[in-house]
Structure formats: C-alpha cells, structure tokens
N, C-alpha and C. Protein backbone atom coordinates (compact mmCIF):
# COMPACT_ATOMS: atom_id res chain seq x y z
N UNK A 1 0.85 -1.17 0.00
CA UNK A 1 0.00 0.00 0.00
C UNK A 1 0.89 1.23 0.00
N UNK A 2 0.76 2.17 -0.71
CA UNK A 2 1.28 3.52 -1.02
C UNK A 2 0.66 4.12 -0.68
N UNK A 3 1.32 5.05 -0.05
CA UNK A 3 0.66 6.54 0.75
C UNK A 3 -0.15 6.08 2.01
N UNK A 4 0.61 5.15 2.71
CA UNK A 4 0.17 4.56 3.27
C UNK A 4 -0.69 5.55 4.78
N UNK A 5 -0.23 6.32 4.58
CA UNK A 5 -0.67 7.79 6.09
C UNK A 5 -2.05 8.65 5.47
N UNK A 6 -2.31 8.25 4.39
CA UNK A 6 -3.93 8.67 3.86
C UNK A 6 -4.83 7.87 4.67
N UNK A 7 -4.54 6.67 4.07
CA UNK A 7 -5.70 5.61 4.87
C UNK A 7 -5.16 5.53 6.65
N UNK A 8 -4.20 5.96 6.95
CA UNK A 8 -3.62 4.82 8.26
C UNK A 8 -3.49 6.45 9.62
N UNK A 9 -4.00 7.89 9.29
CA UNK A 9 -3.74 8.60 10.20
C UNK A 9 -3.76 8.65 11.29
N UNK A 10 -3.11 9.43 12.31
CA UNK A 10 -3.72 9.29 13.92
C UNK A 10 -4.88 9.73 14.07
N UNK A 11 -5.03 8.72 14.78
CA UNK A 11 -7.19 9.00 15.31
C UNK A 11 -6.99 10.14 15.81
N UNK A 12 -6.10 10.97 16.73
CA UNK A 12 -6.63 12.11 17.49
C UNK A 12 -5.84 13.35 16.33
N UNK A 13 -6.07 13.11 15.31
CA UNK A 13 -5.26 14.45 14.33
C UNK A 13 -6.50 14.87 14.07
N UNK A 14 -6.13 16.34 14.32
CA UNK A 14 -6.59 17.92 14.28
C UNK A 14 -8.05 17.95 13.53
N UNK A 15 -7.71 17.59 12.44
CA UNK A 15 -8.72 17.55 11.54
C UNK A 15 -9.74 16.69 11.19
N UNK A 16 -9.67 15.85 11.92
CA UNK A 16 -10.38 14.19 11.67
C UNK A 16 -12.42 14.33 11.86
N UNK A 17 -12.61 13.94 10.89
CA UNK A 17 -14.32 14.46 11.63
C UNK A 17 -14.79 12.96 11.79
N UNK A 18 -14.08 12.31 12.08
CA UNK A 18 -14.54 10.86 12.37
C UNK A 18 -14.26 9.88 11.67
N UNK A 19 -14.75 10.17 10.74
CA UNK A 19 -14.63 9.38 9.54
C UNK A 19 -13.20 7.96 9.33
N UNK A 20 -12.12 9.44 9.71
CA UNK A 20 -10.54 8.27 9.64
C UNK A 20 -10.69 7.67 10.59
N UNK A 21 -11.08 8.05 11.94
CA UNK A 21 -11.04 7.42 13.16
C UNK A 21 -11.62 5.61 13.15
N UNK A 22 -13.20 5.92 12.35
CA UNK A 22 -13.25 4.41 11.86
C UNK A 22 -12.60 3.88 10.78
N UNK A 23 -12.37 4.85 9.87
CA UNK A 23 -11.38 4.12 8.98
C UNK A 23 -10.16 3.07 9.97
N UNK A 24 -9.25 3.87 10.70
CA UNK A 24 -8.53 3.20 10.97
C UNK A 24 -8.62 2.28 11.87
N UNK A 25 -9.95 2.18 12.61
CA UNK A 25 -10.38 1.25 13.36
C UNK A 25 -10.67 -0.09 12.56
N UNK A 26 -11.30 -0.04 11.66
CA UNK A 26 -11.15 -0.81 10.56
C UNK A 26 -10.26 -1.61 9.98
N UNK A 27 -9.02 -0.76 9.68
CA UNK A 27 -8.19 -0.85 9.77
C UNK A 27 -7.40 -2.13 10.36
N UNK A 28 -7.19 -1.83 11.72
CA UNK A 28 -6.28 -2.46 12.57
C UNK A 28 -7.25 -3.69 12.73
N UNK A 29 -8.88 -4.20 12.61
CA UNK A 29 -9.40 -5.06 13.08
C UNK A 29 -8.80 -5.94 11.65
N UNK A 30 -8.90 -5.71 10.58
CA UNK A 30 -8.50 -6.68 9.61
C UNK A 30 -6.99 -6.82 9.56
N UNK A 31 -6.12 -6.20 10.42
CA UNK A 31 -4.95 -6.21 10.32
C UNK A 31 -4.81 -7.75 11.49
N UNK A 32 -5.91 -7.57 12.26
CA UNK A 32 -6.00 -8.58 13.40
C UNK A 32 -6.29 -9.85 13.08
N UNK A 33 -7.02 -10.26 11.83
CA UNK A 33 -7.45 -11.51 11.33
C UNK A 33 -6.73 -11.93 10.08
N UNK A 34 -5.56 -10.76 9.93
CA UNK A 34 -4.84 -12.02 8.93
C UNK A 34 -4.04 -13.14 8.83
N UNK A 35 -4.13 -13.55 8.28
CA UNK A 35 -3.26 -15.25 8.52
C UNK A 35 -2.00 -15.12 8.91
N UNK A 36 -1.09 -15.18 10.13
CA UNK A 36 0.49 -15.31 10.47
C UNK A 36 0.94 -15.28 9.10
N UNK A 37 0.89 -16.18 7.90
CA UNK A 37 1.80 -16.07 7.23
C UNK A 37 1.57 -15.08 6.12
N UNK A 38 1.00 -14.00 6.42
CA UNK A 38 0.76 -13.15 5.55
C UNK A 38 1.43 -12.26 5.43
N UNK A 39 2.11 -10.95 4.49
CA UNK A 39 3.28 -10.26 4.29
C UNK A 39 2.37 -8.83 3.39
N UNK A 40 2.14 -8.00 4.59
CA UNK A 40 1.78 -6.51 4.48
C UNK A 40 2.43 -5.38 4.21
N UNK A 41 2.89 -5.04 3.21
CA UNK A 41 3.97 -3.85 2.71
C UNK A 41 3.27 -2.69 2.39
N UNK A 42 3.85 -1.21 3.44
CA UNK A 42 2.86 0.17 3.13
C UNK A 42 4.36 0.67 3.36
N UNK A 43 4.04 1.83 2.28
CA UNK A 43 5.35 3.07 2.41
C UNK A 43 4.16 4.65 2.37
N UNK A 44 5.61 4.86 2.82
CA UNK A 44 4.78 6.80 3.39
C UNK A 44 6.07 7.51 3.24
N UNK A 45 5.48 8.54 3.33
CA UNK A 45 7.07 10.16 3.60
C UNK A 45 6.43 10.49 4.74
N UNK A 46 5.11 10.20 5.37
CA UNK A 46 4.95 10.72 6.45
C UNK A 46 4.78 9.96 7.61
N UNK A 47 5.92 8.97 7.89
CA UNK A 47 5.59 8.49 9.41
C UNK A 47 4.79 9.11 10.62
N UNK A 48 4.88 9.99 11.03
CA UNK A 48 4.94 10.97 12.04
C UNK A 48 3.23 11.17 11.75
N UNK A 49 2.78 10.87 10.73
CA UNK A 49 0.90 10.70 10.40
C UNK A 49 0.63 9.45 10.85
N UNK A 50 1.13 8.79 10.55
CA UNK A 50 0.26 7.05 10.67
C UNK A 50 0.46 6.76 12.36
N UNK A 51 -0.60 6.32 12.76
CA UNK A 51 -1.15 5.69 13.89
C UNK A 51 -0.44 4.87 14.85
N UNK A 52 -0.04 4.67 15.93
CA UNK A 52 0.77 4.64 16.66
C UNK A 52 0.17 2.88 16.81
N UNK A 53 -1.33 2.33 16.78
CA UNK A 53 -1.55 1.09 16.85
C UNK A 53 -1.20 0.45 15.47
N UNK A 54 -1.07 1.13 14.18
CA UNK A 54 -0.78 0.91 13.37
C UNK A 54 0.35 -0.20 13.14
N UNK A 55 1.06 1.50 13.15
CA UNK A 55 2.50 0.89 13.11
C UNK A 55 3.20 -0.57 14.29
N UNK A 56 2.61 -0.37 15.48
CA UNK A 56 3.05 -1.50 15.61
C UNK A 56 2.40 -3.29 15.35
N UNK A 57 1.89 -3.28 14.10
CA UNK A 57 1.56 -4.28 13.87
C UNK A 57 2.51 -4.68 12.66
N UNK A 58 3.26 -3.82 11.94
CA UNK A 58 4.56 -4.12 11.44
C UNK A 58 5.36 -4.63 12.04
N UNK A 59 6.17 -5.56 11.73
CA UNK A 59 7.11 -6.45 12.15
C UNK A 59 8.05 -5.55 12.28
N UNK A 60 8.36 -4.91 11.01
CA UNK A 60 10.20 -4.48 10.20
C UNK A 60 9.49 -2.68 9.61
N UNK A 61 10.29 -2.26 10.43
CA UNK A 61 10.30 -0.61 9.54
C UNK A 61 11.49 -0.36 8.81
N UNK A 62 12.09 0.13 7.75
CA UNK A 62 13.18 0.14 7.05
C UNK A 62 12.56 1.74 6.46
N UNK A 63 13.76 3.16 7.06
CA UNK A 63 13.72 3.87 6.29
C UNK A 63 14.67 4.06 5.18
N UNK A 64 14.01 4.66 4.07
CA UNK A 64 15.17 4.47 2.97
C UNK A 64 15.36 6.49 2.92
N UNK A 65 16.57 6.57 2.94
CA UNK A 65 17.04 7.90 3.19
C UNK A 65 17.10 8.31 1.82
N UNK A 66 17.22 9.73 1.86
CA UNK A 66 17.85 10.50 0.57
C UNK A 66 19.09 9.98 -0.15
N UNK A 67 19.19 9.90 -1.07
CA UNK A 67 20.84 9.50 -1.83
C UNK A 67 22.08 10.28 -1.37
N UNK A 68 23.00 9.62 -1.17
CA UNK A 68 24.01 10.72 -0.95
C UNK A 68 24.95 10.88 -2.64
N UNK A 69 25.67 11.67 -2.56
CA UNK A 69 26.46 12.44 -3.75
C UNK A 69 26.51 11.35 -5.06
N UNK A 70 27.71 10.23 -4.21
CA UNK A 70 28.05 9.26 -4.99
C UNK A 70 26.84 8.10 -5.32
N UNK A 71 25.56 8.39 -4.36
CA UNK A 71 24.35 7.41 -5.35
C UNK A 71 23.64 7.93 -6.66
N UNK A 72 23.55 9.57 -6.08
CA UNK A 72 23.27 10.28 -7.02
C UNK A 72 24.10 10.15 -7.98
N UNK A 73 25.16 10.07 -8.69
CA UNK A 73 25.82 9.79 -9.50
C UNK A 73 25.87 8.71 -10.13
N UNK A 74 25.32 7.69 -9.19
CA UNK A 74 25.49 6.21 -9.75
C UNK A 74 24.10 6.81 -10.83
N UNK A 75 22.94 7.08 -9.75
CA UNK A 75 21.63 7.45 -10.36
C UNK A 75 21.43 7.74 -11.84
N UNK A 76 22.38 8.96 -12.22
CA UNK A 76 22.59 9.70 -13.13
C UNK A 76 23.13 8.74 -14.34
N UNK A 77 24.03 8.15 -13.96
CA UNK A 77 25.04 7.01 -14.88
C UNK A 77 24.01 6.46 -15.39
N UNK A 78 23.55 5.46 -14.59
CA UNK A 78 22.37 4.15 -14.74
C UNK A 78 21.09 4.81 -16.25
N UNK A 79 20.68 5.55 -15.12
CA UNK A 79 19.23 6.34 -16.30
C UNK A 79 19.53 6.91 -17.46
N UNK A 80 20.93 7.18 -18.05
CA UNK A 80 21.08 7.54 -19.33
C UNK A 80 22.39 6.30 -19.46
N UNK A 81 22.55 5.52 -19.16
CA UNK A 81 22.87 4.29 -19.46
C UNK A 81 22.90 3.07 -20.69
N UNK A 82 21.25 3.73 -21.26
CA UNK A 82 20.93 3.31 -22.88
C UNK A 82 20.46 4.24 -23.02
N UNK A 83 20.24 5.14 -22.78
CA UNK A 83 19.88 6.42 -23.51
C UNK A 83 21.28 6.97 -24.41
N UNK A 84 20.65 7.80 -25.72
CA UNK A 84 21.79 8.11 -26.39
C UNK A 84 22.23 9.82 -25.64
N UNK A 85 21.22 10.36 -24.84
CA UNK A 85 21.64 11.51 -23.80
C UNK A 85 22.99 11.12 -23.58
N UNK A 86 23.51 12.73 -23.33
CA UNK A 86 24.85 12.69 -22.05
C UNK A 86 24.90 14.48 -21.69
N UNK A 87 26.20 14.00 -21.09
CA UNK A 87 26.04 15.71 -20.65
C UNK A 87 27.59 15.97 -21.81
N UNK A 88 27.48 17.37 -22.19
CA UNK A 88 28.47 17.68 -22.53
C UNK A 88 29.97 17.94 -21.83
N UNK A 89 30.23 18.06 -20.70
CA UNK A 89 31.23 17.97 -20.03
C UNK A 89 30.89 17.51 -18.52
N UNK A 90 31.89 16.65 -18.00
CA UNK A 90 31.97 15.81 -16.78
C UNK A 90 31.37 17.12 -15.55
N UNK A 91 32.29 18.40 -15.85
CA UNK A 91 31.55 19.49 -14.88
C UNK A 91 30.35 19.90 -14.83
N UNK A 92 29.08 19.85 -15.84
CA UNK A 92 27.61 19.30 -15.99
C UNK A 92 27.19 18.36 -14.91
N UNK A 93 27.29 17.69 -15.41
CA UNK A 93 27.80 15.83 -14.55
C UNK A 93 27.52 16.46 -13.29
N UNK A 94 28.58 16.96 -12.19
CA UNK A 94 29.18 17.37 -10.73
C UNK A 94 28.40 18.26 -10.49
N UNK A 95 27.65 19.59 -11.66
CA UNK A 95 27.26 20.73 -11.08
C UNK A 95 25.43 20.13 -10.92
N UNK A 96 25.06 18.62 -11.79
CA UNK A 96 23.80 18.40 -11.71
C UNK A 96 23.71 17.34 -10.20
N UNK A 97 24.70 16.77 -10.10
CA UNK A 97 25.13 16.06 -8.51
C UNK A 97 25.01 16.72 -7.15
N UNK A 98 25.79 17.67 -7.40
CA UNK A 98 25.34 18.93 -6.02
C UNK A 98 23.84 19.45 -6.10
N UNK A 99 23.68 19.91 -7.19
CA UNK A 99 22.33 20.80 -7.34
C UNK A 99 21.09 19.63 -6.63
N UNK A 100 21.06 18.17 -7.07
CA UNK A 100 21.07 17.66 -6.68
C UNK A 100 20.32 16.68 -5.54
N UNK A 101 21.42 17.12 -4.35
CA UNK A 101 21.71 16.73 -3.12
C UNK A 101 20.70 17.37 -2.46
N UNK A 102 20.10 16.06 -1.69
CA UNK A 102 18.72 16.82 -0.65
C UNK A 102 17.32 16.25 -1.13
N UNK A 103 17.45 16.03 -2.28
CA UNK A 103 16.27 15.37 -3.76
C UNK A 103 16.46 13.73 -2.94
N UNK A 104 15.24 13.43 -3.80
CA UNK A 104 14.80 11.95 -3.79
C UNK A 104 15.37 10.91 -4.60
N UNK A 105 15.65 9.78 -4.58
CA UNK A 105 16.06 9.48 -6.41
C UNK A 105 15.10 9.38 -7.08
N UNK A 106 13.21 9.45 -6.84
CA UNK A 106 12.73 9.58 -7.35
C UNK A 106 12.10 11.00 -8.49
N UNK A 107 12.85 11.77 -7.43
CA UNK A 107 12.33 13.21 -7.85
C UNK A 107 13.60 13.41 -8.97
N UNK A 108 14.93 13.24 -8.52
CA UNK A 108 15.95 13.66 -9.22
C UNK A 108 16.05 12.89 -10.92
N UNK A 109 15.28 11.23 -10.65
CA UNK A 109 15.24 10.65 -12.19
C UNK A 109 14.23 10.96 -13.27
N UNK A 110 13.31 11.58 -12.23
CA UNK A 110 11.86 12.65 -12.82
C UNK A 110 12.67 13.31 -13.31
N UNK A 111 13.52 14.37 -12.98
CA UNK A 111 14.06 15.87 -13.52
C UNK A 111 14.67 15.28 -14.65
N UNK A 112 15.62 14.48 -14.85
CA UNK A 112 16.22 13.61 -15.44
C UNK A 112 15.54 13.42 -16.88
N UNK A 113 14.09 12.71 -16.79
CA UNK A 113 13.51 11.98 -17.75
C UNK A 113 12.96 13.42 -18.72
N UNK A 114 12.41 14.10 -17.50
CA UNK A 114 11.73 15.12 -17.98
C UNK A 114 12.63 16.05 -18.68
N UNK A 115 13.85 16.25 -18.21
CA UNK A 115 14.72 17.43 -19.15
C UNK A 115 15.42 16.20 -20.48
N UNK A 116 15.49 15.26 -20.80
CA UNK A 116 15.69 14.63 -21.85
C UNK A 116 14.70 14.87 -22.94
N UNK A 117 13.41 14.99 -22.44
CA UNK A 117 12.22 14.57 -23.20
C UNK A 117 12.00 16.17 -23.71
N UNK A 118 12.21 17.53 -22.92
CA UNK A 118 11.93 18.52 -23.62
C UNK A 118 13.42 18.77 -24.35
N UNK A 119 14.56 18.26 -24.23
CA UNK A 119 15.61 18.13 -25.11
C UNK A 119 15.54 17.76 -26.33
N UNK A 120 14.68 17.27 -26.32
CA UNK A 120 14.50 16.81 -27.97
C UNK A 120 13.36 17.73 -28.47
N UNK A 121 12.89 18.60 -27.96
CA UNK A 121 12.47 19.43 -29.05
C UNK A 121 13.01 20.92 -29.20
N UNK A 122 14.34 21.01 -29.04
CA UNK A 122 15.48 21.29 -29.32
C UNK A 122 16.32 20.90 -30.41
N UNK A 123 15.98 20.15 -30.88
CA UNK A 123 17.19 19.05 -32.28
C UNK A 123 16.77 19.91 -32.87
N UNK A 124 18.22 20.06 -33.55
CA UNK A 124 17.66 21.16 -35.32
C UNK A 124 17.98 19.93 -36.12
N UNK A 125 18.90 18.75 -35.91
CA UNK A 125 19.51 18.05 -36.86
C UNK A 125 18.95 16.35 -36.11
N UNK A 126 18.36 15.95 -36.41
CA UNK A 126 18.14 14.76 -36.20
C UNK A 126 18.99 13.05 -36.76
N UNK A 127 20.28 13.88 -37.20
CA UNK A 127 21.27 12.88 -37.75
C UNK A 127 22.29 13.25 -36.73
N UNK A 128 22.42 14.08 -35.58
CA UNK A 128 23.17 14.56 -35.00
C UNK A 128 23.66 12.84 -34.16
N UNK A 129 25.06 12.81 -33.85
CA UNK A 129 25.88 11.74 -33.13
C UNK A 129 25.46 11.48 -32.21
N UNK A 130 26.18 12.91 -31.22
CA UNK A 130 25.74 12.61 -30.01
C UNK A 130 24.23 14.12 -29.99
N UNK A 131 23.70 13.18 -28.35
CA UNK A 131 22.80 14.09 -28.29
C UNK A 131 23.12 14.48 -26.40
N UNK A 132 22.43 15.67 -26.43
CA UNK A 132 23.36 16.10 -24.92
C UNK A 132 21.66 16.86 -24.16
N UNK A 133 22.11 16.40 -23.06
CA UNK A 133 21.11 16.71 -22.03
C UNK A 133 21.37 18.63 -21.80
N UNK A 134 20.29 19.73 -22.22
CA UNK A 134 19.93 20.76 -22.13
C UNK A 134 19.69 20.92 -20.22
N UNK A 135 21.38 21.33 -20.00
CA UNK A 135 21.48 21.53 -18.50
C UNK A 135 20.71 22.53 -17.93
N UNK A 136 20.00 23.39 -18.53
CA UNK A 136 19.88 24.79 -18.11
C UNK A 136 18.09 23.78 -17.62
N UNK A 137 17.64 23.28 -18.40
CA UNK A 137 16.60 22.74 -18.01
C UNK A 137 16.05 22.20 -17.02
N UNK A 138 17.32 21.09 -16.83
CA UNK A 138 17.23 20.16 -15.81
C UNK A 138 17.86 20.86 -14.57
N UNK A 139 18.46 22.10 -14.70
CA UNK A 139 18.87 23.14 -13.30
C UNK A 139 17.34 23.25 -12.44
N UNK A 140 16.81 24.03 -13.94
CA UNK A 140 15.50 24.64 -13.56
C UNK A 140 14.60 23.40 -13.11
N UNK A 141 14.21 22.38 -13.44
CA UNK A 141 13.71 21.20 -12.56
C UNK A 141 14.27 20.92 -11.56
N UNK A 142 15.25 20.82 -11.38
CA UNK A 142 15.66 19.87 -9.82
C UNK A 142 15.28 21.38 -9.08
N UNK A 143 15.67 22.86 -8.97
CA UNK A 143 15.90 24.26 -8.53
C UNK A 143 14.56 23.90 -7.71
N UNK A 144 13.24 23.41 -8.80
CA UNK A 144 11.58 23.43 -8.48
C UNK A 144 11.24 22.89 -7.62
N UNK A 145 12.06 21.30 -7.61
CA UNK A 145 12.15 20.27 -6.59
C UNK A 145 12.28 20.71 -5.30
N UNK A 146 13.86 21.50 -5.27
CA UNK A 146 13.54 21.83 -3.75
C UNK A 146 12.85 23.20 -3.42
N UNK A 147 12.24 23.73 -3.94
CA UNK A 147 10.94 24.54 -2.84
C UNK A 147 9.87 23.66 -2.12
C-alpha cells in the first residue's frame, strides 16, 4: 500500500471528523485476522501521520534515506545508461550532482527523464551523433524540486 498515512492517520489528528477514526479502526481489526503467514507492505514520507496502533503491527520498519552524492551519480550514470543523452562535459555531470543533493532518487530521475524529453524538441539536426542533455533545463527542474 502507497501513501500509506492517507488511509492509516492518527485518530486524534486535528482535523479528523470521524470518519478516519473508523477508517482506521477498521483498519487495525483486519490487520488482526490475517493469517500469520501473511506479508503486508505500506510506504509513506509521512511516518509521524500514521497511527501509533498501526504501526506496531509491522514487524520491520526500514527507512530508505535520501541518496548521498556518490548514489546520485550512480543514479545519473544508470538512467542515461541506454539512452543516447549525455552531458556535454563531466563538470555538468558534478554541477547536476550537487544541485542535486537533498532530492529523492525519485524526484531527481523525474528531472532527469523530464529534461531529456523537452531536449528533444530542441534538435535542429536529427542525424546529430551525439545528443546532450539541455542543462539549463534540468537546473531549472531539480531548482523546483527543492521549494
């Protein structure tokens, strides 16, 4: 389950007009009758929402952190990997790594996909060799990311 702090909030949050309160009562009663050998997987960004009876009916919490420099880089490698993209110089590369840092790898392979895809309507020459990732673009995406 994804987004798992929609369905799973604390009963006593601010805003609740009841409604979640049985939701999550609900909730935890079918969490109560499933079979031992059953295997329940929910992710969130917002721990600090989901329900304190909730959560402990998870076995295993595993947070997965932000990337650091050198994943981000792996990141970067990998996703234009078969792509005929690149950057025009390695300092591109380092200045899109820092900019970067703090991002998701989900958000950062978004910026990624997304500044490739308006890169190509940029080609004047469509026999061109290489083709190069329009940095100024993908500045301005990741820049968006972090507000």
């Amino acid at each position: 389950m994804d987004e798992f702090d929609s369905i799973g909030k604390v009963r006593d949050y601010s805003q609740d007009h009841g409604e979640m309160k049985r939701v999550v009562n609900t909730i935890l009663q079918l969490f109560d009758y499933l079979p031992q050998d059953s295997i329940v997987i929910a992710a969130t960004n917002q721990m600090q929402m989901i329900d304190e009876a909730l959560l402990r009916r998870f076995d295993l919490k595993i947070n997965l952190g932000l990337p650091t420099k050198t994943q981000i880089q792996e990141l970067v490698e990998k996703t234009l990997a078969k792509s005929p993209f690149q950057f025009k110089t390695k300092k591109e590369l380092t200045e899109i790594v820092n900019l970067s840092d703090g991002l998701s790898f989900y958000l950062i392979q978004k910026a990624i996909i997304t500044s490739i895809k308006r890169s190509l309507f940029e080609l004047n020459d469509s026999k061109q060799q290489k083709l190069y990732i329009n940095t100024t673009i993908l500045k301005n995406l990741l820049q968006k990311e972090k507000v």
